[in-house]
Protein backbone atom coordinates (compact mmCIF):
# COMPACT_ATOMS: atom_id res chain seq x y z
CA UNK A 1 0.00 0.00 0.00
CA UNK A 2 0.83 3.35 -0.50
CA UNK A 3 4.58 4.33 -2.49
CA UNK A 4 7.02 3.65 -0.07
CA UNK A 5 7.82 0.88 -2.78
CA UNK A 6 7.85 2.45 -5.45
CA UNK A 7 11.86 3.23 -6.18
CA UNK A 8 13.46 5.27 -8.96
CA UNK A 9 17.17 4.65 -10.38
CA UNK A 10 20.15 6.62 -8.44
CA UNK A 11 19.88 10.03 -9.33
CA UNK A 12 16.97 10.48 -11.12
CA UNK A 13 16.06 14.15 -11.53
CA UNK A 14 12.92 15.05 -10.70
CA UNK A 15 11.22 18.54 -11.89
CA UNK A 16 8.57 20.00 -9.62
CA UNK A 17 6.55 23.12 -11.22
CA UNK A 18 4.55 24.84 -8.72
CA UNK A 19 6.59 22.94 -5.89
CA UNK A 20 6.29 25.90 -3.24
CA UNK A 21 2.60 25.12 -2.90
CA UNK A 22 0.66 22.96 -1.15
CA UNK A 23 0.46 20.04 -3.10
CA UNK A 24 4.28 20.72 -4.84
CA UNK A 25 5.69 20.88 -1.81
CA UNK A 26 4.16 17.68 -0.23
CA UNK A 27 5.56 15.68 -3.62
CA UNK A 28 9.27 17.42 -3.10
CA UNK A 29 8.96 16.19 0.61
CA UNK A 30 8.47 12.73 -0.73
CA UNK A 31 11.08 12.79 -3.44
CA UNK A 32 13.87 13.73 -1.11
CA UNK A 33 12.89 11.28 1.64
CA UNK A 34 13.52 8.79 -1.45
CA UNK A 35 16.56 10.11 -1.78
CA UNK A 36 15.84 11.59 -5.32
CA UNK A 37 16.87 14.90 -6.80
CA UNK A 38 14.25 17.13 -6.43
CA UNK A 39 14.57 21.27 -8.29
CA UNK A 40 11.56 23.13 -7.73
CA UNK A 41 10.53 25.60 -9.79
CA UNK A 42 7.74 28.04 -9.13
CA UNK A 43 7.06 31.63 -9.29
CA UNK A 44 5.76 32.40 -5.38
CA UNK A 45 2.35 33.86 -6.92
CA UNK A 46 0.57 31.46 -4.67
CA UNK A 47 3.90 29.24 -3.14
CA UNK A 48 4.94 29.77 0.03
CA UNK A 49 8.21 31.00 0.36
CA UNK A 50 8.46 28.69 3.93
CA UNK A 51 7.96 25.87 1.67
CA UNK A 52 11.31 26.21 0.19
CA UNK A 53 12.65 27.26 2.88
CA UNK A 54 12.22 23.24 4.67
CA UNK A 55 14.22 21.74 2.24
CA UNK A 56 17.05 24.61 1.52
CA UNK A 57 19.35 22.97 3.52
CA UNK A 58 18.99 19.55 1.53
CA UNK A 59 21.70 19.22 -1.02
CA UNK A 60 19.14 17.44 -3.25
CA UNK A 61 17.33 19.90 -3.68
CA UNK A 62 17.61 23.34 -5.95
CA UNK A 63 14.95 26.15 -6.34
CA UNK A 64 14.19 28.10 -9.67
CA UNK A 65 12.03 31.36 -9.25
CA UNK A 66 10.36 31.21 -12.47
CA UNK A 67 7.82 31.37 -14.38
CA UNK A 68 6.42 28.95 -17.26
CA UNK A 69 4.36 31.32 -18.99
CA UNK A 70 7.64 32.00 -20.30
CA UNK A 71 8.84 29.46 -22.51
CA UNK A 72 12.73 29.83 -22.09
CA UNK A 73 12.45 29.58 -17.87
CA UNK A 74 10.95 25.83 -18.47
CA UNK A 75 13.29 24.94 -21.53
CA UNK A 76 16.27 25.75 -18.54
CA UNK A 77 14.22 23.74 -15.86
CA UNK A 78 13.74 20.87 -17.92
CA UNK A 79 17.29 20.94 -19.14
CA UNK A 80 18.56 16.75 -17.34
CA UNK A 81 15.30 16.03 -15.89
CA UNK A 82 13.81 12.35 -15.62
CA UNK A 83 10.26 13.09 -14.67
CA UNK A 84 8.11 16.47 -14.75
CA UNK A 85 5.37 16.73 -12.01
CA UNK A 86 3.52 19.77 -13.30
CA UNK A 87 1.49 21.34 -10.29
CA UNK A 88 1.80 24.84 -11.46
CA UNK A 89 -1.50 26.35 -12.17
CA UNK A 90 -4.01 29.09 -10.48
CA UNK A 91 -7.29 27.30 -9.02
CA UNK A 92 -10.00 28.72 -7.33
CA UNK A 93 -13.67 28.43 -9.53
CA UNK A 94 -14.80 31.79 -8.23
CA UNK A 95 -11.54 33.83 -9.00
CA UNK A 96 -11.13 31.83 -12.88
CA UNK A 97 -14.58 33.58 -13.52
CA UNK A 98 -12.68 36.93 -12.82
CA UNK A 99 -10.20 36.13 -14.12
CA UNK A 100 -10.33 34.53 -17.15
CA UNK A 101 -7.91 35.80 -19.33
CA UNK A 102 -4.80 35.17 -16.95
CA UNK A 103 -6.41 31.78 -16.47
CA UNK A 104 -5.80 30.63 -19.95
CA UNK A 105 -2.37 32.45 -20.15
CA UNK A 106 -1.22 30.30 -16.97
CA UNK A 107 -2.99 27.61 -16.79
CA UNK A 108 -3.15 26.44 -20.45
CA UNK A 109 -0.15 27.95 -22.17
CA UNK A 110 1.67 27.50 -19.25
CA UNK A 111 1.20 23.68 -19.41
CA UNK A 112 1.64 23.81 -23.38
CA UNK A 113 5.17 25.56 -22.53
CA UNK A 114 6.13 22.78 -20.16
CA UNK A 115 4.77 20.07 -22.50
CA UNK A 116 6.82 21.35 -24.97
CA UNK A 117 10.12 21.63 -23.16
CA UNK A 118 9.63 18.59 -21.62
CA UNK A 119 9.13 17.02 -25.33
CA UNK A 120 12.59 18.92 -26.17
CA UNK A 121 14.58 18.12 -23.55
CA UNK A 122 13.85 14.31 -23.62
CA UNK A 123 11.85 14.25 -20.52
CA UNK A 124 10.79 10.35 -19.35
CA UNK A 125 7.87 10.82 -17.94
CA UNK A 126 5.32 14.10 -18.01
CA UNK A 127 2.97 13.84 -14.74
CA UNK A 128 0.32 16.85 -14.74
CA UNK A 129 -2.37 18.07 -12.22
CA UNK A 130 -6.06 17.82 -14.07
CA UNK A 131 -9.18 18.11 -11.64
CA UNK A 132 -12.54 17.05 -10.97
CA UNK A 133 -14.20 20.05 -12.46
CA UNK A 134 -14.18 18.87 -15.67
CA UNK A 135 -16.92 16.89 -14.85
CA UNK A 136 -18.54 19.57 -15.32
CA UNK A 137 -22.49 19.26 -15.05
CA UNK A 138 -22.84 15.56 -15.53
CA UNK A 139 -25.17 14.55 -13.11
CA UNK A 140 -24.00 10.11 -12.66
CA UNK A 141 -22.31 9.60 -9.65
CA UNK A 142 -19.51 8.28 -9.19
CA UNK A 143 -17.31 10.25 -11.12
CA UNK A 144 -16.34 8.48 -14.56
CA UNK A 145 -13.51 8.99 -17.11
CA UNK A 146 -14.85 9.12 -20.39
CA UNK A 147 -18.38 10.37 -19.17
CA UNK A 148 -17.90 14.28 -18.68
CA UNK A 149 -20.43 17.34 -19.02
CA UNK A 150 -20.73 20.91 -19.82
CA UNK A 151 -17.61 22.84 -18.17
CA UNK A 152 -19.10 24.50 -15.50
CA UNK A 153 -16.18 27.77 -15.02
CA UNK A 154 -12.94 29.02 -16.58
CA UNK A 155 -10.86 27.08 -14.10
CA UNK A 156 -12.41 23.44 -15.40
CA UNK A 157 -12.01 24.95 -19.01
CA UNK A 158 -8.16 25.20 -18.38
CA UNK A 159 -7.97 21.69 -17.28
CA UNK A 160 -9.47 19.98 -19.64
CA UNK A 161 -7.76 21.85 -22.40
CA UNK A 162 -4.38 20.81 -20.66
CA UNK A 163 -5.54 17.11 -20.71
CA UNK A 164 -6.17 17.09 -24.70
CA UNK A 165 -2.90 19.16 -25.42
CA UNK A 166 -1.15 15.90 -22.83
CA UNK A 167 -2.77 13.57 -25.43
CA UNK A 168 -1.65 15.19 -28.22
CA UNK A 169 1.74 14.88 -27.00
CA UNK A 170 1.77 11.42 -26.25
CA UNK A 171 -0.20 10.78 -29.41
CA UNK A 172 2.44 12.72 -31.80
CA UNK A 173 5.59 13.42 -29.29
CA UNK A 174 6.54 10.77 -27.84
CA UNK A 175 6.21 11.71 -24.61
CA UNK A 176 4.41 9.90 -21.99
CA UNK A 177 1.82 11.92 -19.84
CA UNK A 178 -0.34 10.90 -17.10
CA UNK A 179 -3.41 13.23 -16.24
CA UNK A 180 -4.27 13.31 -12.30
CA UNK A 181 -8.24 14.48 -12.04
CA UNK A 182 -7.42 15.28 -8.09
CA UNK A 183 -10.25 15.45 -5.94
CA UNK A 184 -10.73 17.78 -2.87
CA UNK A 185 -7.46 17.74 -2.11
CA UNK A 186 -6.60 18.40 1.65
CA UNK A 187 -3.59 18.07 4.31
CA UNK A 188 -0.45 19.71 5.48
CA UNK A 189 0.43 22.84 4.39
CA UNK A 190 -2.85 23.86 2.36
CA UNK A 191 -3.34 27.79 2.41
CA UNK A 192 -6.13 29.06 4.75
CA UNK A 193 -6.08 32.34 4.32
CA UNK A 194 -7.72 34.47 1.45
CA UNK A 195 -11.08 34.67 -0.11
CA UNK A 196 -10.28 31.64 -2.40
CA UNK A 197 -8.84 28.89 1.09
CA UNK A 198 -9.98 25.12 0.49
CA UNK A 199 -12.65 25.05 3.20
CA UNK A 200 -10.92 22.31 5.64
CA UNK A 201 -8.62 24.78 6.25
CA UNK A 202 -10.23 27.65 6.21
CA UNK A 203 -12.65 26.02 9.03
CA UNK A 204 -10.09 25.09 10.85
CA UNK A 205 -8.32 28.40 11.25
CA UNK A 206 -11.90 30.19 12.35
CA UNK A 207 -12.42 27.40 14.66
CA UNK A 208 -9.34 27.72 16.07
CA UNK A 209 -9.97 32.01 16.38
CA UNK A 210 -13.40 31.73 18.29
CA UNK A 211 -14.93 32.74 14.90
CA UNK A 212 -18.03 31.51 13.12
CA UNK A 213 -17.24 30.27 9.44
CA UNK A 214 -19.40 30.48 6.31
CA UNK A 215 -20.58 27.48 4.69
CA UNK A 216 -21.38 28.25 1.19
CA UNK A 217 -24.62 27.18 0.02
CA UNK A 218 -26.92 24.31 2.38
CA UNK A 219 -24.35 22.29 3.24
CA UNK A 220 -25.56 18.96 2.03
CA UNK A 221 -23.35 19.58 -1.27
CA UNK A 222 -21.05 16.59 -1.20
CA UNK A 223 -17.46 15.95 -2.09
CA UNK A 224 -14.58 13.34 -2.41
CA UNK A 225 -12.69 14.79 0.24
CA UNK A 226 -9.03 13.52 -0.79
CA UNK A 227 -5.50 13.46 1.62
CA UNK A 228 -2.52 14.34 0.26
CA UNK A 229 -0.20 11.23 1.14
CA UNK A 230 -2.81 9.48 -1.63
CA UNK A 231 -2.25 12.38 -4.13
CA UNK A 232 1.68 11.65 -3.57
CA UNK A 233 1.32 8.41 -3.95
CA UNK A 234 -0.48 8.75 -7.47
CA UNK A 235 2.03 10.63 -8.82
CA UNK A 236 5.26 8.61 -8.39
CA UNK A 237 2.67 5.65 -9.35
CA UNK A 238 2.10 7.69 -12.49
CA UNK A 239 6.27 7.99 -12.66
CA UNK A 240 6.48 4.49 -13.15
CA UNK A 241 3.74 3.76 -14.86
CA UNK A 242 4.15 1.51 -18.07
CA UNK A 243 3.83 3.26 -21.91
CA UNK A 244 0.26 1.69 -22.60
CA UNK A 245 -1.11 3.91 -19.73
CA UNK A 246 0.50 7.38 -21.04
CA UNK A 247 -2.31 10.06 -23.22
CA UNK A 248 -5.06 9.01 -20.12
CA UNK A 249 -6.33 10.69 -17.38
CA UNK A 250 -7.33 9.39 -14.42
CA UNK A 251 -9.62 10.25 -11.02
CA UNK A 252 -7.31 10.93 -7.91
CA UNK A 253 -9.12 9.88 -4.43
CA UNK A 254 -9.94 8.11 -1.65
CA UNK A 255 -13.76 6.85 -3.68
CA UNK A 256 -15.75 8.49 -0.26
CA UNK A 257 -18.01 10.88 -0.20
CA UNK A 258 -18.54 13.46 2.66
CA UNK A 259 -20.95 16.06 3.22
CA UNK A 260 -19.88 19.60 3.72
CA UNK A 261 -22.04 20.18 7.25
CA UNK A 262 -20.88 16.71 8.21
CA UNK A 263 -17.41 17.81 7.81
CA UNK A 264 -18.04 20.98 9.39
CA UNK A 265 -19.24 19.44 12.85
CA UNK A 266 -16.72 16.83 12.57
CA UNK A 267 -14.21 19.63 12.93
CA UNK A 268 -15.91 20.97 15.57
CA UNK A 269 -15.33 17.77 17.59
CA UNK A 270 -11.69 16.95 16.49
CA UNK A 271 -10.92 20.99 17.94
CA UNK A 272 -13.16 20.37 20.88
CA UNK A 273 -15.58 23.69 20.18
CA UNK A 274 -19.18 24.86 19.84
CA UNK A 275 -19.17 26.91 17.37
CA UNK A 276 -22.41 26.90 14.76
CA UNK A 277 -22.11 28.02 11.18
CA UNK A 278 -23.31 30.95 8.92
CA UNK A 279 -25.04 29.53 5.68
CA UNK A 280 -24.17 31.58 2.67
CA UNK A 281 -25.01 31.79 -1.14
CA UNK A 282 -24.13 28.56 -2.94
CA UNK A 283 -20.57 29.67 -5.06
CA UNK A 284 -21.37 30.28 -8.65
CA UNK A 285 -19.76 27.42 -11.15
CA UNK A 286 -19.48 24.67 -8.07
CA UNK A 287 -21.04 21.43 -8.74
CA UNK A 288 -23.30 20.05 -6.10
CA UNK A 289 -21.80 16.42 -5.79
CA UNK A 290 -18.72 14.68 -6.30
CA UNK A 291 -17.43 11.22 -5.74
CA UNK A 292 -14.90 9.44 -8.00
CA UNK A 293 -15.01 6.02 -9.51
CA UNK A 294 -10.93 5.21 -9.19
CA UNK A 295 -10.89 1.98 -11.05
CA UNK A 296 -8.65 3.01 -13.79
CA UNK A 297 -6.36 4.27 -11.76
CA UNK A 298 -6.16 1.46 -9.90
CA UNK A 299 -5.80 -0.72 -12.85
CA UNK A 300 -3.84 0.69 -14.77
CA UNK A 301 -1.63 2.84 -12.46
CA UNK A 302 -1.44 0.41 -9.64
CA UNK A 303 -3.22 3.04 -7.59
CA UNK A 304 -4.00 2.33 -4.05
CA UNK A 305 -4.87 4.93 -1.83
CA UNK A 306 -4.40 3.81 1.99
CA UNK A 307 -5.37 7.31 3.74
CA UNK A 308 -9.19 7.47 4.29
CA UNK A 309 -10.87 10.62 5.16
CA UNK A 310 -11.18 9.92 8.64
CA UNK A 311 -7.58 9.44 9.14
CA UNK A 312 -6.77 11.93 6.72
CA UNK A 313 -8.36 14.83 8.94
CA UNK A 314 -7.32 14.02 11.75
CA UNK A 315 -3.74 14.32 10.76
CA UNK A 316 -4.61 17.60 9.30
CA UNK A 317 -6.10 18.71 12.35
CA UNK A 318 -3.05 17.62 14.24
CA UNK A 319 -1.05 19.65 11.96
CA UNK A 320 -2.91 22.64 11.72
CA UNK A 321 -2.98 22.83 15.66
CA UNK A 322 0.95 22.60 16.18
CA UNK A 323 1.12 25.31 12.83
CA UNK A 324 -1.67 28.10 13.43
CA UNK A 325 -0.89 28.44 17.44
């Protein structure tokens, strides 16, 4: 269960876009614990600057400030790499629909760029960050590749435009990509401040304050609620993942479903407070209910997630205590 393994050959060079965020940073923790070489690239628009800072004193690791909405910065960064995890990208539903503009320039021709260096610099493996969102409006639950609906925002837009470009490359290129549809991603190190905070989070740190959080919407809207470790795990399965599996794009969770107001009170025990919620308007391009069906993945990326929800939060919440005090 889980990647511990999985193991690469001696000094394979891993590439990390976007590895001063939350999910980046999590994957260059891993890498180096496997002893790999790990160089981070990312341009601190969302990163954390702290999240470089933990592994600056590892001599396996290097850190580009960059940017790959320009073409020449990922050419450099891909220059003796093995394997590409591509995590750079601006998410947040709400803010693509303000931004939509800046979403395709980063999202989509940023991913193009790195596809395309990647391709040039004779990159093994390309592993890239889809979502759930392109899902769309399809009503079926669970979640099924191959059976998607009307985009529902900007944000979903970009990622399914990155997955076709991925196919296109594997299709004419040569070079092997893996899609990762991540669900509700959650755990150590996930942003909650700002307007835009994943609500776990975000809950946690107004628990934690005395203050009363907003629950967009009734709270019976229902998610896949994913940890990290399993997110990890999918990508250095997707590393080593044979040929016949490159061009796809597979779902990335636990296969649970929670509901937000269950979630919310479950907090409320974990931090030992009484605290009620505030019910707000429902957030304009969400879908109501997601739940993945993460057979292919398991078939055909060997794919077994180990960290249920239930253990999943209460790591978080263990974390988030020793981090927000």
């Amino acid at each position: 269960m889980g990647y511990s393994e999985i193991s690469f050959p001696a000094g394979s060079v891993f590439l990390v876009t976007g590895g001063a965020g939350f999910i980046g940073s999590n994957l260059c923790e891993a890498l180096l614990k496997k002893g790999c070489v790990v160089r981070c690239l990312d341009d601190l628009s969302t990163g954390k600057t702290e999240n470089v800072e933990l592994f600056a004193d590892d001599p396996n690791y290097s850190f580009i400030r960059g940017d790959v909405k320009d073409f020449n910065v990922c050419l450099s960064a891909c220059e003796g790499v093995d394997y590409v995890l591509h995590e750079a990208a601006w998410g947040s539903v709400p803010r693509s629909l303000e931004m939509p503009l800046f979403y395709c320039a980063n999202n989509i021709s940023g991913t193009l760029n790195m596809l395309e260096a990647a391709r040039r610099r004779g990159v093994k493996k390309f592993v890239y960050a889809s979502s759930s969102s392109v899902y769309g409006d399809e009503p079926n639950l669970p979640k099924t590749e191959g059976r998607e609906g009307n985009l529902l925002s900007p944000y979903a837009l970009t990622k399914r435009c990155d997955e076709e470009w991925a196919k296109q490359y594997s299709m004419h290129y040569g070079l092997d990509t893996y899609g990762l549809r991540y669900f509700n991603v959650f755990g150590p190190r996930q942003d909650p401040d700002g307007a835009y905070a994943a609500v776990i989070p975000r809950f946690i740190r107004q628990m934690l304050a005395g203050e009363r959080p907003t629950i967009n919407g009734d709270g019976k809207q229902s998610r896949d609620f994913t940890y990290v470790e399993n997110v990890v795990e999918a990508n250095l399965k997707a590393c080593a993942a044979p040929h016949e599996a490159a061009g796809e794009a597979f779902n990335i969770a636990y296969g649970g479903r929670e509901y937000l107001i269950d979630i919310y009170y479950s907090l409320t025990r974990a931090l030992g407070v009484d605290i009620e919620p505030v019910f707000g308007p429902d957030r304009a391009g969400d879908i109501k209910h997601s739940n993945a069906n993460i057979d292919k993945a398991k078939r055909l990326l060997g794919y077994a997630p180990d960290w249920s929800f239930d253990r999943g939060i209460e790591a978080a919440v263990d974390w988030y205590r020793e981090n927000l005090s």
